[in-house]
N, C-alpha and C. Protein backbone atom coordinates (compact mmCIF):
# COMPACT_ATOMS: atom_id res chain seq x y z
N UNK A 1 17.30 102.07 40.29
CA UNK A 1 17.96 101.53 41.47
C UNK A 1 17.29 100.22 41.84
N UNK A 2 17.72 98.90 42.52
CA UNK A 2 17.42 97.74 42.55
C UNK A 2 17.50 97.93 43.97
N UNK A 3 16.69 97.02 44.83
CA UNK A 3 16.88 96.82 46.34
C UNK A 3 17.07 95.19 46.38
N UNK A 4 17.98 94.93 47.09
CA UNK A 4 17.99 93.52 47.58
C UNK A 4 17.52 93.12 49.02
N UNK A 5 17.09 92.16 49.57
CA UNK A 5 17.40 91.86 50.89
C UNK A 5 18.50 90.95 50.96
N UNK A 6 18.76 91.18 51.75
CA UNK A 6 20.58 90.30 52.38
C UNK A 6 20.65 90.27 53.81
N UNK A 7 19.41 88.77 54.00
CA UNK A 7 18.75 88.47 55.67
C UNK A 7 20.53 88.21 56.31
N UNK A 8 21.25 87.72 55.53
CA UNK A 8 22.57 87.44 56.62
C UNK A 8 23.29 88.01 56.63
N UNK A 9 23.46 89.57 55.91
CA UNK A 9 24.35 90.72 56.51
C UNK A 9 24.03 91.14 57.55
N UNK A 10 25.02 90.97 58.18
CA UNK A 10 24.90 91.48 59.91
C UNK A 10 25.78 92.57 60.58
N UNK A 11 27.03 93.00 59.84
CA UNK A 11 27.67 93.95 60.35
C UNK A 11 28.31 94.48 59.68
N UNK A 12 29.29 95.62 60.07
CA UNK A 12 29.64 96.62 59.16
C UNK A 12 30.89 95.68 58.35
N UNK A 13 31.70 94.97 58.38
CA UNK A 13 32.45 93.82 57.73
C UNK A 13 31.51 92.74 56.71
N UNK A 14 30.34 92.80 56.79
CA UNK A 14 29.18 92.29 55.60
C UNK A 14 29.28 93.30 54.97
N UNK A 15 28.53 94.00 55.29
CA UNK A 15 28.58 95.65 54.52
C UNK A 15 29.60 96.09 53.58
N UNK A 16 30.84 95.74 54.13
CA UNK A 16 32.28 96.11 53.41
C UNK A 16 32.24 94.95 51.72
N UNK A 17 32.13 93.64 52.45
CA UNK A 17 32.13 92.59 51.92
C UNK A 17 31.27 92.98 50.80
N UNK A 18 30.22 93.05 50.97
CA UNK A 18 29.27 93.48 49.50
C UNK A 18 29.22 94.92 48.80
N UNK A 19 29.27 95.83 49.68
CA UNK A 19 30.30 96.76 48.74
C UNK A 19 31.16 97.02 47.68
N UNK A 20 32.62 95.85 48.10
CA UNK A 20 33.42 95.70 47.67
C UNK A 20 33.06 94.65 46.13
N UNK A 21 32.17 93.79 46.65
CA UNK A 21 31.72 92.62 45.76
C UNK A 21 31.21 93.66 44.23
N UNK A 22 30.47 94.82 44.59
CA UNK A 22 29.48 95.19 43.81
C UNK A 22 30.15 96.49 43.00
N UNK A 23 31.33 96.98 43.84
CA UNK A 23 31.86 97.78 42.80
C UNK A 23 33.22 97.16 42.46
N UNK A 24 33.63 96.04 42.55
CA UNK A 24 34.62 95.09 41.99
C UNK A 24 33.90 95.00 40.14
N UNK A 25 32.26 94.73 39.91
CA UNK A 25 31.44 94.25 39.30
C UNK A 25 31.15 95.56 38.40
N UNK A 26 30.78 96.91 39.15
CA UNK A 26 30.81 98.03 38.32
C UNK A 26 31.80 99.36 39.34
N UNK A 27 32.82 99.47 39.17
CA UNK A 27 33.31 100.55 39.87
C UNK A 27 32.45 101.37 40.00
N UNK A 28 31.78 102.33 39.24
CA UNK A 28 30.69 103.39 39.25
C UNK A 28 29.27 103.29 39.70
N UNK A 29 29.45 101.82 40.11
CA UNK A 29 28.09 101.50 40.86
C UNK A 29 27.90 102.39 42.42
N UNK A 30 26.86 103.08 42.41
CA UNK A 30 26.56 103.73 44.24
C UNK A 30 25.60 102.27 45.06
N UNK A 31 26.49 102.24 45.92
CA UNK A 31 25.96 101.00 46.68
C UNK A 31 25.41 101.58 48.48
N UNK A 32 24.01 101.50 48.71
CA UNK A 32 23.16 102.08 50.06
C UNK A 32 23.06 101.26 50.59
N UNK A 33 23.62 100.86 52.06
CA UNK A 33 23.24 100.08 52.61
C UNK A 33 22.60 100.40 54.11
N UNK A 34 21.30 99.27 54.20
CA UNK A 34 20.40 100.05 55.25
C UNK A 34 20.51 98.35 56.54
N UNK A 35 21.60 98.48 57.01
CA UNK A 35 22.30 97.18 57.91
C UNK A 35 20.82 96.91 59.28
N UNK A 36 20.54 97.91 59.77
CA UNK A 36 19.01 97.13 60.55
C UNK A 36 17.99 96.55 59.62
N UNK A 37 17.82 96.87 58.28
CA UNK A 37 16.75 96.23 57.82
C UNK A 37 16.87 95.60 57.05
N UNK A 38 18.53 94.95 56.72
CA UNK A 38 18.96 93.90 55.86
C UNK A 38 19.09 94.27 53.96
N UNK A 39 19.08 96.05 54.13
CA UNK A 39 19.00 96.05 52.32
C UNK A 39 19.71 96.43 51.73
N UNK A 40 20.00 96.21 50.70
CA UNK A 40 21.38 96.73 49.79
C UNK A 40 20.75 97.60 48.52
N UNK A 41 20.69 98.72 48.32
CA UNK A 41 20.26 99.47 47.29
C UNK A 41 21.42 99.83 46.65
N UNK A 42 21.40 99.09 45.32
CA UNK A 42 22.64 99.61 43.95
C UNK A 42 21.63 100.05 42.90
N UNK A 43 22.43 101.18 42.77
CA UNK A 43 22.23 102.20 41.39
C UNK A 43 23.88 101.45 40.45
N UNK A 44 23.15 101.00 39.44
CA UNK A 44 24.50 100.13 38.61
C UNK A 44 23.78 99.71 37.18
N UNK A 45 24.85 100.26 36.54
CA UNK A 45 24.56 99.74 34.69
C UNK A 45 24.41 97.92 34.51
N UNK A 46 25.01 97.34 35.70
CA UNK A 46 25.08 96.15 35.33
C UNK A 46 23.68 95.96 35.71
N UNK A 47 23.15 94.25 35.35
CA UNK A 47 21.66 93.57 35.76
C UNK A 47 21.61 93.39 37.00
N UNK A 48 20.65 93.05 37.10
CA UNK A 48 20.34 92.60 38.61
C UNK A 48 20.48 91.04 38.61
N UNK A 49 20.66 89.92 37.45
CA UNK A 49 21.16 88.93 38.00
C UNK A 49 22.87 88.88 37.95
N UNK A 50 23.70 89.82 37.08
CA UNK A 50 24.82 90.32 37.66
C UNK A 50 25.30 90.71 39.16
N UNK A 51 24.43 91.64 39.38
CA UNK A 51 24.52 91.77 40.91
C UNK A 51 24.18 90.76 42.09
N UNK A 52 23.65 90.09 41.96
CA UNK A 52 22.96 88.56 43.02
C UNK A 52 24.12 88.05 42.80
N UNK A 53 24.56 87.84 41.74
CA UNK A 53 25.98 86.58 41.46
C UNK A 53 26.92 87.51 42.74
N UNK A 54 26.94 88.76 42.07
CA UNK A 54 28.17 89.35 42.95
C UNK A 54 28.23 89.11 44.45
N UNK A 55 26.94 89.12 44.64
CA UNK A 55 26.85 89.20 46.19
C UNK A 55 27.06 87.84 46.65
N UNK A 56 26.24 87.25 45.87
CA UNK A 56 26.66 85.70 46.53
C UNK A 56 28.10 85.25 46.25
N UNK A 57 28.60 85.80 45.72
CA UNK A 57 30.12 85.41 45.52
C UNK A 57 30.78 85.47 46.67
N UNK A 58 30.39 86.64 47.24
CA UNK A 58 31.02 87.78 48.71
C UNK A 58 30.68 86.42 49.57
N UNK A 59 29.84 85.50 49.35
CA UNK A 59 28.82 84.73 50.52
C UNK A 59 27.96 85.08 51.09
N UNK A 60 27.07 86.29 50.40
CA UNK A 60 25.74 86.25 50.88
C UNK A 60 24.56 86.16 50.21
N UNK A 61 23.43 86.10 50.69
CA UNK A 61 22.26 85.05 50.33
C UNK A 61 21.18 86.41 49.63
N UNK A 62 21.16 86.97 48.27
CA UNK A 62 20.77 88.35 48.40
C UNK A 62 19.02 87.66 47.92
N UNK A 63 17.95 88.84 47.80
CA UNK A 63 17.02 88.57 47.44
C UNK A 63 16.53 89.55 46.48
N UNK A 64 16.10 89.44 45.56
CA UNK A 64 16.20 90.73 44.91
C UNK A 64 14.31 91.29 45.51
N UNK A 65 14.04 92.84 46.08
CA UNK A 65 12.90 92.98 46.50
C UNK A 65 11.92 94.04 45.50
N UNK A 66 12.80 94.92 44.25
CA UNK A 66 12.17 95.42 43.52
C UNK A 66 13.80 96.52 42.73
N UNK A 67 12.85 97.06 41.79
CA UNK A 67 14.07 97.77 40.74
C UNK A 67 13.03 98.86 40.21
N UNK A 68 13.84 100.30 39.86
CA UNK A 68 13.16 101.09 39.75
C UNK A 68 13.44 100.85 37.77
């Protein structure tokens, strides 16, 4: 599982937004999102610079903070 930070998701319509971004990218991806502390945890076959593209696609600014 990969954690991102994503300092400019701010509400549940961000949330949707990168969701959508990340299983557009892998349908079977499980996407956690923890909206007070800015993190996006995907469990996904794709990479993790796959996933940054995705998100920033959505328009947000991700950071990648570690990967299991």
């Amino acid at each position: 599982m990969s954690e991102f930070h994503v300092e400019d998701m701010t509400c549940k319509h961000c949330e949707a937004s990168i969701t959508k971004a990340i299983q557009q990218l892998d349908s079977a991806a499980i996407v956690q999102v923890d909206l007070p502390r800015h993190i996006v945890r995907v469990d996904s076959s794709q990479s993790n610079t796959a996933i940054e593209e995705a998100i920033r696609d959505a328009g947000f600014t991700p950071q990648l903070q570690g990967s299991e």
